[in-house]
Protein backbone atom coordinates (compact mmCIF):
# COMPACT_ATOMS: atom_id res chain seq x y z
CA UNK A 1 -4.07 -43.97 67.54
CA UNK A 2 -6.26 -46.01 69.95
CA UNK A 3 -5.97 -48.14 73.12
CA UNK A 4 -4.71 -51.00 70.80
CA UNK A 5 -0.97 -48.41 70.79
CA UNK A 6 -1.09 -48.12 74.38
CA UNK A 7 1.44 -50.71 75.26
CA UNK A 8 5.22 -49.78 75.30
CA UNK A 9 5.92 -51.80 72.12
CA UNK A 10 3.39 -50.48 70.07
CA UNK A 11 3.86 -46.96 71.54
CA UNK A 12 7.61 -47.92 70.49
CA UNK A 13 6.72 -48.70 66.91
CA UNK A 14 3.96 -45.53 66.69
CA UNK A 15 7.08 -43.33 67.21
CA UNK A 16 9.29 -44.97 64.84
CA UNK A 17 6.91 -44.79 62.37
CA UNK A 18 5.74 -41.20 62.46
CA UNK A 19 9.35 -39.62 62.85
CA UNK A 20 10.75 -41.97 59.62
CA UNK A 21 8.43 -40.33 57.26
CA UNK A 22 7.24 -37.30 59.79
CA UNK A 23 3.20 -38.55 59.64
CA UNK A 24 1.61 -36.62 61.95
CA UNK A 25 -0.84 -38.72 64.41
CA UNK A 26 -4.12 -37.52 66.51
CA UNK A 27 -5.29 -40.00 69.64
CA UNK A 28 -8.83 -41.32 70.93
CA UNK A 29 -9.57 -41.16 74.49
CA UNK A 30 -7.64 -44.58 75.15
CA UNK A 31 -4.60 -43.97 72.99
CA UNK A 32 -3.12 -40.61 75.36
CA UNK A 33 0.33 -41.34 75.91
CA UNK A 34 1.35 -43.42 72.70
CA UNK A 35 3.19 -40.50 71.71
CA UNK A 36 4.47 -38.13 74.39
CA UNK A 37 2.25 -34.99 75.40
CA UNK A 38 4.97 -31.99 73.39
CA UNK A 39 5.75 -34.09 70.49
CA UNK A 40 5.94 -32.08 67.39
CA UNK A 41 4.02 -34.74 65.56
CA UNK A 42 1.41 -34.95 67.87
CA UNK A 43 -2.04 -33.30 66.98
CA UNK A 44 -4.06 -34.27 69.99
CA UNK A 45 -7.06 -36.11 71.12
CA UNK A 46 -9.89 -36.02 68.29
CA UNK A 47 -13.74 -36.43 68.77
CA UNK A 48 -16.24 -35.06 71.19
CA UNK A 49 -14.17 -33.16 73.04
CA UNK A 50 -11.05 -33.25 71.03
CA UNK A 51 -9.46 -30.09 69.78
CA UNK A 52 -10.94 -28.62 67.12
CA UNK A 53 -7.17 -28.86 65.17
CA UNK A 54 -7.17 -32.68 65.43
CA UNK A 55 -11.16 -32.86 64.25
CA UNK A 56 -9.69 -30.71 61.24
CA UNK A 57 -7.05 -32.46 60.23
CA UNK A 58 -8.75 -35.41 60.08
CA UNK A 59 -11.03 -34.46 57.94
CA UNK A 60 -8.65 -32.70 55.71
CA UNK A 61 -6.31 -35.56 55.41
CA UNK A 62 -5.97 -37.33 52.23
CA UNK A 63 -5.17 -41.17 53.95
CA UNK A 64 -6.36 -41.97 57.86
CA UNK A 65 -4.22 -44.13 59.32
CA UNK A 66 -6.57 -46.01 62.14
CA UNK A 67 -4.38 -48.01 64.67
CA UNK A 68 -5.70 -49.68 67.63
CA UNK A 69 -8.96 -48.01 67.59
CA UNK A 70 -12.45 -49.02 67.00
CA UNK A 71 -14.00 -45.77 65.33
CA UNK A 72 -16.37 -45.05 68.64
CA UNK A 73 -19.11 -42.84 67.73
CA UNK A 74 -17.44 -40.33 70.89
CA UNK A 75 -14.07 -40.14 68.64
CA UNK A 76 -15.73 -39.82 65.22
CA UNK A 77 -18.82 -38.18 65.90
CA UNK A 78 -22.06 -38.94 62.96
CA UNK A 79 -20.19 -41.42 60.79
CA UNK A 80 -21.37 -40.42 58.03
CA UNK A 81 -19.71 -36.91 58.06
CA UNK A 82 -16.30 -38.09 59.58
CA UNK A 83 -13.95 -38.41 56.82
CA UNK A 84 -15.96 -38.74 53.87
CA UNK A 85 -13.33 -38.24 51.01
CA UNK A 86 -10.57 -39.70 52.97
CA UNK A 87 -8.66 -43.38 52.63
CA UNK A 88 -8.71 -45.32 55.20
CA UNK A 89 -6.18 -48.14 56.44
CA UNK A 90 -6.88 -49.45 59.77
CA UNK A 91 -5.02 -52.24 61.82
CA UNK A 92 -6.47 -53.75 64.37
CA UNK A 93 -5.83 -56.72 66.39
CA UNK A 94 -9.67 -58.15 66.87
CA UNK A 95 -10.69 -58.83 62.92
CA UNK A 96 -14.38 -58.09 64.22
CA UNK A 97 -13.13 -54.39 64.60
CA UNK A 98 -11.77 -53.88 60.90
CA UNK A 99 -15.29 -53.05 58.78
CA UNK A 100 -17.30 -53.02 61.99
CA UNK A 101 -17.99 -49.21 61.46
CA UNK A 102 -16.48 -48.28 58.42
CA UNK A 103 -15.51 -49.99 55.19
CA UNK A 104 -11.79 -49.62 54.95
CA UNK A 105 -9.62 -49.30 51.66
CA UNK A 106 -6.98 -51.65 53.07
CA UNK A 107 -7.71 -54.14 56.85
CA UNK A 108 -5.14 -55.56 58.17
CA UNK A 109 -5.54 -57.75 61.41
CA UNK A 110 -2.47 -57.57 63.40
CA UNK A 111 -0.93 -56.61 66.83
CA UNK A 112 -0.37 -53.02 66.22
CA UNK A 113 3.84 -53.14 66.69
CA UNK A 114 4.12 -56.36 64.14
CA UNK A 115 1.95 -54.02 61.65
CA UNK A 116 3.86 -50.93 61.66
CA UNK A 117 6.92 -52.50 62.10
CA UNK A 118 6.55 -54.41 58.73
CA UNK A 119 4.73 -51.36 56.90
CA UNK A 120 7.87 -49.28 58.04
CA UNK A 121 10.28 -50.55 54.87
CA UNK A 122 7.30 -50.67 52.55
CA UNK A 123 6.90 -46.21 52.73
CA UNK A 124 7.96 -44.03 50.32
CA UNK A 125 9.94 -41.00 51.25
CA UNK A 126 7.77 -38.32 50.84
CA UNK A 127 8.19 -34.05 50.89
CA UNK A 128 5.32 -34.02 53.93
CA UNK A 129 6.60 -30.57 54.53
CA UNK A 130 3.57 -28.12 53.07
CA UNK A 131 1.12 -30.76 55.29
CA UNK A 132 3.05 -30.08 58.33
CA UNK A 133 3.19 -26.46 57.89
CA UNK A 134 -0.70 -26.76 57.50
CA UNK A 135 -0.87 -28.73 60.52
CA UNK A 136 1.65 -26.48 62.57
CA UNK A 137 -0.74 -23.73 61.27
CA UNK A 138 -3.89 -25.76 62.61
CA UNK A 139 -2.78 -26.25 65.97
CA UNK A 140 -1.76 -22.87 66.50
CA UNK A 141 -4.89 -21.30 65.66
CA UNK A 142 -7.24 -24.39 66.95
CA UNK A 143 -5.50 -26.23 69.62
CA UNK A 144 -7.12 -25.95 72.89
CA UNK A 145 -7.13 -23.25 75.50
CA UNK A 146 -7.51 -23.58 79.16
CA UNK A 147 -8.51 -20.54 81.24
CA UNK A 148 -7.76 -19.96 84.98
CA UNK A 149 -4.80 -22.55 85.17
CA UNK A 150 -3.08 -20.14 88.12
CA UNK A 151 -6.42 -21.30 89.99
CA UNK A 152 -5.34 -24.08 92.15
CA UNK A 153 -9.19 -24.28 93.03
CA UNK A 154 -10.23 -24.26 89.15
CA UNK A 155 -11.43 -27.04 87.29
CA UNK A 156 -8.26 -27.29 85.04
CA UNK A 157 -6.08 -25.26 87.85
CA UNK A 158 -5.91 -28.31 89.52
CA UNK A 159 -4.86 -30.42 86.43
CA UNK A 160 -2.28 -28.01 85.98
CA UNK A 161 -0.78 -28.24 89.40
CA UNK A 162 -1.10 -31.86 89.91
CA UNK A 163 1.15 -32.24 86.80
CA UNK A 164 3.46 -29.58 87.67
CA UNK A 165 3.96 -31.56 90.84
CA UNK A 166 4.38 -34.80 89.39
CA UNK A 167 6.69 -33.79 87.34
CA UNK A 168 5.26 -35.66 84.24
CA UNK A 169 5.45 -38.70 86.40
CA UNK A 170 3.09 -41.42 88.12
CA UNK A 171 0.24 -42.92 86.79
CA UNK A 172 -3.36 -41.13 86.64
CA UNK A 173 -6.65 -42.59 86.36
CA UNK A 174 -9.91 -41.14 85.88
CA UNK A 175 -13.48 -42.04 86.75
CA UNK A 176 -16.29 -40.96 83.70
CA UNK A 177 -17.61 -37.37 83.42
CA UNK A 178 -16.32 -33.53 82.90
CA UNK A 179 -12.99 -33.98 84.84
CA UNK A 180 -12.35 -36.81 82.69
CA UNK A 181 -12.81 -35.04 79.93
CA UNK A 182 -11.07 -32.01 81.34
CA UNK A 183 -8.08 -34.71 82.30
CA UNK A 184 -7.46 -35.92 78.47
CA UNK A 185 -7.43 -32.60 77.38
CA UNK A 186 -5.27 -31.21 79.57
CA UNK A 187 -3.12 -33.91 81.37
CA UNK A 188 0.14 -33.85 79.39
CA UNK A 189 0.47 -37.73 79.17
CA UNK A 190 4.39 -38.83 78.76
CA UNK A 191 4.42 -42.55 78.60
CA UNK A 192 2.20 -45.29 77.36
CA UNK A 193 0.08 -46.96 80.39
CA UNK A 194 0.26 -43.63 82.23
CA UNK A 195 -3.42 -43.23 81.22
CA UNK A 196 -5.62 -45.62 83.09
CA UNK A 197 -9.35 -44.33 81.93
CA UNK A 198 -12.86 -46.06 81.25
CA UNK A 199 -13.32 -46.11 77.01
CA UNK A 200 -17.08 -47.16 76.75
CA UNK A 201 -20.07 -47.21 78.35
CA UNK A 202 -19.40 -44.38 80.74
CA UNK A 203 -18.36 -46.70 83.72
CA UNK A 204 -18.58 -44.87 86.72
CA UNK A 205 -16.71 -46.38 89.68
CA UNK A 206 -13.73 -47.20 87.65
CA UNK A 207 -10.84 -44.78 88.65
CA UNK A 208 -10.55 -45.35 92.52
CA UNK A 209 -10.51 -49.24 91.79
CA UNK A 210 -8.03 -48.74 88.95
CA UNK A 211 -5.85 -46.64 90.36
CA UNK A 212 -5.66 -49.30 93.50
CA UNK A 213 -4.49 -51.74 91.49
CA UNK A 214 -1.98 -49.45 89.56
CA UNK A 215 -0.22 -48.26 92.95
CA UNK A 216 -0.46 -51.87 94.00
CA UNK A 217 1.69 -53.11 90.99
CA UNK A 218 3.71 -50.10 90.93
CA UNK A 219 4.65 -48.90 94.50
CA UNK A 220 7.48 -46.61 93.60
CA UNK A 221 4.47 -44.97 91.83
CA UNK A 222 2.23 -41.94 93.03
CA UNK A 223 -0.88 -42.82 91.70
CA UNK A 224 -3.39 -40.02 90.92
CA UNK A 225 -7.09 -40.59 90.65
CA UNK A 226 -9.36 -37.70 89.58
CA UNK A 227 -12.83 -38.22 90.20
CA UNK A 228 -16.49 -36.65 90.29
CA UNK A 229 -18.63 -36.64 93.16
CA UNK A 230 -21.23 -38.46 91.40
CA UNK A 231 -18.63 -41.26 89.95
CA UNK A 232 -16.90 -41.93 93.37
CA UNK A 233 -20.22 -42.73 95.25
CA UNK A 234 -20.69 -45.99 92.88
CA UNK A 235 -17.06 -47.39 94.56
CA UNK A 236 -16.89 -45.46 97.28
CA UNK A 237 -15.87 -48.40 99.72
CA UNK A 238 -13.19 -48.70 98.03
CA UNK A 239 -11.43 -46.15 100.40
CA UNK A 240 -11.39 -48.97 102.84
CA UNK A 241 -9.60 -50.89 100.60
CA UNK A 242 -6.88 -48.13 99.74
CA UNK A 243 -6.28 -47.69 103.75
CA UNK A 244 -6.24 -51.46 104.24
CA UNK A 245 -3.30 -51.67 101.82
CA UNK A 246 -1.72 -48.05 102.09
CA UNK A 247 -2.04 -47.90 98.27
CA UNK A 248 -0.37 -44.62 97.28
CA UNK A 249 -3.23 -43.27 95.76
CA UNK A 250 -4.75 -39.71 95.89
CA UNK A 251 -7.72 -38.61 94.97
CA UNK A 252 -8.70 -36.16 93.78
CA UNK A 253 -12.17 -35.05 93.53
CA UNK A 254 -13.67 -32.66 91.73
CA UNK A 255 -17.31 -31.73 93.36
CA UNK A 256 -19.95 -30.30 91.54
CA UNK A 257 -22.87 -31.51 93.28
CA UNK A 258 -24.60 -33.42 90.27
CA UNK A 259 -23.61 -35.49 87.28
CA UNK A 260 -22.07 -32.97 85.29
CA UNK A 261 -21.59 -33.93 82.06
CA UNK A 262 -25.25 -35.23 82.17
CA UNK A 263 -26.35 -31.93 83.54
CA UNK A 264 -24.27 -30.21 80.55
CA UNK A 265 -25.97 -31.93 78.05
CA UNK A 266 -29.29 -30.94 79.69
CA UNK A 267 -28.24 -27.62 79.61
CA UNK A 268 -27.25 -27.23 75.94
CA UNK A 269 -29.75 -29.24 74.19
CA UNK A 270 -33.00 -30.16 76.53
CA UNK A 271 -33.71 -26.83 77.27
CA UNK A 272 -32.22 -26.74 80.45
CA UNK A 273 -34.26 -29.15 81.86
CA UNK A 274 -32.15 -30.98 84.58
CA UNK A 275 -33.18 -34.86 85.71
CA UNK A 276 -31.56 -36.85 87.98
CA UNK A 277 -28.25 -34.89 87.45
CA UNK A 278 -27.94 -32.23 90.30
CA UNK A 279 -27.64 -33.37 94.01
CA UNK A 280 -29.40 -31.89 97.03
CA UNK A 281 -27.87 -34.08 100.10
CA UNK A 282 -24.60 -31.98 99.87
CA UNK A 283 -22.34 -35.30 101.01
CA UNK A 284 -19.83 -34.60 102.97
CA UNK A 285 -16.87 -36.45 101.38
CA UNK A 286 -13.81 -35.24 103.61
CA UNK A 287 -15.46 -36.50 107.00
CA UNK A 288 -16.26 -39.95 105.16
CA UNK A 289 -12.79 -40.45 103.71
CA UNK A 290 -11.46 -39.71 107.24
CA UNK A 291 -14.18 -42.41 108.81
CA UNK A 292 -12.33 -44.73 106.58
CA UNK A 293 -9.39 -43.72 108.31
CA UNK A 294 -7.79 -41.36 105.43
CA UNK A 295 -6.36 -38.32 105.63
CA UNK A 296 -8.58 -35.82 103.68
CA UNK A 297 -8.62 -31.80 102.91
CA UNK A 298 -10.74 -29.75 101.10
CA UNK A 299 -8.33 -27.54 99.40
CA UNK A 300 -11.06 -24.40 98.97
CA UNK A 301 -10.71 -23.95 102.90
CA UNK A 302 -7.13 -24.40 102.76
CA UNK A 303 -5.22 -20.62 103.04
CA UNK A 304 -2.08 -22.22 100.74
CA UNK A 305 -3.95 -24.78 98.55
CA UNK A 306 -1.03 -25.09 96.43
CA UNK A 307 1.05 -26.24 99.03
CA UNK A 308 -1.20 -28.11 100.69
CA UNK A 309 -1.79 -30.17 97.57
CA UNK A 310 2.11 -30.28 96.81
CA UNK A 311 2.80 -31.99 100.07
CA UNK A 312 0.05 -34.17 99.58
CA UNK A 313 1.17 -35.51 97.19
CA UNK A 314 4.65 -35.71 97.93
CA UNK A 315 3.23 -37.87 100.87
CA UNK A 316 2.92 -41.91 100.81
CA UNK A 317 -0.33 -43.41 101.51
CA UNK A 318 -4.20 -42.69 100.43
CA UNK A 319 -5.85 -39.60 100.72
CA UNK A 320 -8.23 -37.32 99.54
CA UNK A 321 -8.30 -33.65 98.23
CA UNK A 322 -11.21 -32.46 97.81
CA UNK A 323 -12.16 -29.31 94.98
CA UNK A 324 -15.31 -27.72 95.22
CA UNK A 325 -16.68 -26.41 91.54
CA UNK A 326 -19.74 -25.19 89.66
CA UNK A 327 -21.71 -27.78 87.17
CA UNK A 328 -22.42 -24.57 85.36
CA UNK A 329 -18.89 -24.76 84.43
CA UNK A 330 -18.93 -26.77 80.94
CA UNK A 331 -15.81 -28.48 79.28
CA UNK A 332 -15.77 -27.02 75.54
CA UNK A 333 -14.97 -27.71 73.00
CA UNK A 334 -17.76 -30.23 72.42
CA UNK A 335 -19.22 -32.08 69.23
CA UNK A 336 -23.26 -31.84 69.81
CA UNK A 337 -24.84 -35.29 69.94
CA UNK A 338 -25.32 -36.69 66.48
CA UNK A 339 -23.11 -33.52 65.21
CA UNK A 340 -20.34 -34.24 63.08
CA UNK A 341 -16.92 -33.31 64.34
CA UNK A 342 -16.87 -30.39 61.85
CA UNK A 343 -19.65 -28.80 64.13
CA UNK A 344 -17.76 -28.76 67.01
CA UNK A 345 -19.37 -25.32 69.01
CA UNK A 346 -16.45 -24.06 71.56
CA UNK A 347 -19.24 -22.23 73.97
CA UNK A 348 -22.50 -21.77 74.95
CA UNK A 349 -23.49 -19.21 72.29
CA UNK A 350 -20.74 -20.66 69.42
């Protein structure tokens, strides 16, 4: 499932399709929240820093079902090792995206509801049962793992307690780097167009502006924005623009002092020889967002951080919370560049 199932209709017709003939689904980056985060047909987010479960079942499958997605070289890692002895039927709305990448079995151009909608009648009832037992199985043993989630100060503490505020509610956007990454693995999306998050071309600058816009068409919404220190320098000014118009948006950056996912693939495979991704200047993001005139904290000098970030975010208007973390800290699990999802390494040394 891709961006292309991200409205409510065609997150509508995902779910009617899987539970009428229990078909189990996995998600690209853009497709979170097509089917609820808990859903027991629901794998999880595939690719480069998917779970290893949903990389695995993929490739184990017998027929891929590709809806709304464009086969991105970040969801199916070296082509030519991502399902090699697997059908493939993919729908997609933009005929230049069916055969772009791959050669499918069966094409269909169509808005993704219409498609599965009219498929529905055409299935065969089917004993799925020993493939969801594998894929129960799967998960279980190879679904992810988050350490240090008590850790309000932690790099997916503060996932976990932002969500736990929330409720499962609001709206969150992302800018482009590890707490993005961090953010689709973790996050547990509920809703189609909950997910507001850059899908190519690692557009930095696009959370804060997003997640404006998102709190200006939904007010009754708490919109969250997680950021990096390196991706919320590129729109920065757009704090002005959240004050001028009391968006309810927090933010919610995550400060490593560099470009981290840059600096982890430095690390890993160039030897550990760092360009242009570590900062020296040590910006001091707190008294900026208050020159703008918003209220900002930086919740490692805060005593209570919990509760300062629950009535944060309880409280209308901008502002900005502030978590200071190590670059040395690396999201896993992680395909290697030009790796095949089946070599997925879950550490340093794996």
């Amino acid at each position: 499932l891709g961006g292309g199932t991200s409205s409510p209709e065609a997150s509508a017709a995902v779910v009617s399709f899987m539970e009428a003939r229990r078909i189990p689904a996995v998600m690209s980056l853009r497709g979170l929240g097509a089917v609820p985060h808990g859903h027991e047909l629901a794998v999880g987010m595939l690719g480069m820093h998917g779970a290893r479960a949903s990389n695995m079942l993929v490739d184990e499958c017998d027929l891929l079902m590709v809806v709304g997605a464009r086969l991105g070289d970040r969801a199916t890692g070296r082509l030519d090792g991502f399902c090699p002895k697997t059908g493939l039927v993919h729908i997609d709305i933009d005929a230049c995206e069916v055969g772009k990448l791959r050669i499918p079995q069966v094409g269909i151009t169509a808005d993704a509801a219409e498609a599965l909608t009219a498929l529905l009648p055409l299935l065969r009832k089917t004993d799925h049962e020993p493939w969801l037992e594998r894929v129960a199985a799967c998960k279980a043993e190879h679904g992810l793992r988050f350490d240090r989630t008590d850790e309000v100060c932690s790099p997916y503490g503060i996932i976990r307690h932002v969500a736990d505020a929330l409720h499962g509610k609001g709206i969150v956007s992302t800018d482009v780097g590890q707490h993005q990454m961090r953010v689709a693995q973790a996050y547990p999306m509920m809703q189609p167009r909950q997910w507001l998050t850059s899908g190519g071309l690692g557009t930095m600058g696009f959370g804060l502006p997003a997640a404006i816009g998102a709190a200006l068409a939904k007010p009754e919404e708490t919109v969250v924005c997680f950021s990096g220190d390196g991706s919320l320098l590129m729109n920065i000014q757009e704090m002005a623009t959240a004050v001028e118009n009391q968006a309810n948006v927090k933010i919610i950056l995550c400060n490593n002092d560099g470009l981290g996912l840059v600096q982890q693939q430095q690390d890993l495979f160039f030897g550990g020889r760092l360009f242009g991704s570590t900062f020296t200047a040590g910006t001091d993001f707190v008294r900026i967002a208050q020159g703008f005139g918003m209220p900002a904290i930086c919740l490692n000098n805060e005593r209570d951080p919990r509760a300062v970030l629950e009535k944060a975010l309880g409280t209308p208007g901008p502002c900005l919370l502030e978590v200071r973390m190590s670059a040395e800290e690396k999201v896993f699990p992680m395909v290697p560049p030009g790796a095949a999802n089946s070599q997925m390494i879950e550490g340093v040394n794996a």
